[in-house]
Protein backbone atom coordinates (compact mmCIF):
# COMPACT_ATOMS: atom_id res chain seq x y z
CA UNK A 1 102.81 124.92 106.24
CA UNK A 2 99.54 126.13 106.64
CA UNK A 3 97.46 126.60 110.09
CA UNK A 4 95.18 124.21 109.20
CA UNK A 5 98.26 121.85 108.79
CA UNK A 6 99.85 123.31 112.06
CA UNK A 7 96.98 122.64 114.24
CA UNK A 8 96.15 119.18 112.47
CA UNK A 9 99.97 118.48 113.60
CA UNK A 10 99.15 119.35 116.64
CA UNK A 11 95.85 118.56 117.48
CA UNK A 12 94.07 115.59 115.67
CA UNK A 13 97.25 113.89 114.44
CA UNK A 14 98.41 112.77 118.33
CA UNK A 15 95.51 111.39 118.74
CA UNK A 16 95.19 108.67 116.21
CA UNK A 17 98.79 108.21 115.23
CA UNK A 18 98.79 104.86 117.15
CA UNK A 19 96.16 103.17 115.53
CA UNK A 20 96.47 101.00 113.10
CA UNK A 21 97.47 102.17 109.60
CA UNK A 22 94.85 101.73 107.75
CA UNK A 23 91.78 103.78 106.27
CA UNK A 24 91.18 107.23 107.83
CA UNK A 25 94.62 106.62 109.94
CA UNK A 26 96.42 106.11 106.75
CA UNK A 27 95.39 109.57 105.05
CA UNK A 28 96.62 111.15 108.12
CA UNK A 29 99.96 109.33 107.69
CA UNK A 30 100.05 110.19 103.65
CA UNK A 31 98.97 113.92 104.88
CA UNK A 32 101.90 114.42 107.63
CA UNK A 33 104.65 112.91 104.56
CA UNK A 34 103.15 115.37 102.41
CA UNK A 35 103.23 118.31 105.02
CA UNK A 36 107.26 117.78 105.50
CA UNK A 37 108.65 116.37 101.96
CA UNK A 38 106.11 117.13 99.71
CA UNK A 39 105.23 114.15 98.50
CA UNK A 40 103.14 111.26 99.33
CA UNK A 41 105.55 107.32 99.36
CA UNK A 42 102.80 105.03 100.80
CA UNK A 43 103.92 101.51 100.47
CA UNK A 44 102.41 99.78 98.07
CA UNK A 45 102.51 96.53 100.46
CA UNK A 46 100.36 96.32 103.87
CA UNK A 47 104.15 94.25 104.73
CA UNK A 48 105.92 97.71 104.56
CA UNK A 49 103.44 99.98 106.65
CA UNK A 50 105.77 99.29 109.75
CA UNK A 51 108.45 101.00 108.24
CA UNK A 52 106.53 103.61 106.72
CA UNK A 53 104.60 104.08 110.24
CA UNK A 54 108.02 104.73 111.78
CA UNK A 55 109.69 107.23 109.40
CA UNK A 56 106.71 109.03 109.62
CA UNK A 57 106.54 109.22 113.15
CA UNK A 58 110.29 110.46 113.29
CA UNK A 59 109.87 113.57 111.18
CA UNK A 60 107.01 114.26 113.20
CA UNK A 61 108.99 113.76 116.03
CA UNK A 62 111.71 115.76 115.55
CA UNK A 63 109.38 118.84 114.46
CA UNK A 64 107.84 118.45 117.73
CA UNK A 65 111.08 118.84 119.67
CA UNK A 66 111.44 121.73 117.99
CA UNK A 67 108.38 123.12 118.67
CA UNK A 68 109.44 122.47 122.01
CA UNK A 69 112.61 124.42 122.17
């Protein structure tokens, strides 16, 4: 992980990650997947953002609590 990546993590993501996935807020999803797996599994249906939205925000998540610890 780069510090660019550490302080997007930490800074700029929070602050838009509960808008709605689209656009700009969307690229910030794709960029956190990438940032922990490597890759980039956007759904390719609006009907599976949810989902997407919420793994996402768990693997952020749980780097945060340990960040915390």
């Amino acid at each position: 992980m780069t510090t660019e990546d550490y302080y997007f993590l930490l800074e700029d993501f929070p602050k838009i990650m509960d808008t709605t996935l689209r656009g700009d807020t969307l690229k910030a999803y794709e960029r956190v997947e990438i940032i922990f797996s490597g890759k980039k599994s956007t759904p390719d249906c609006s009907c599976r953002y949810r989902s997407y939205k919420e793994n996402v925000l768990r693997i952020y998540n749980k780097w945060r609590e340990k960040q915390n610890t």
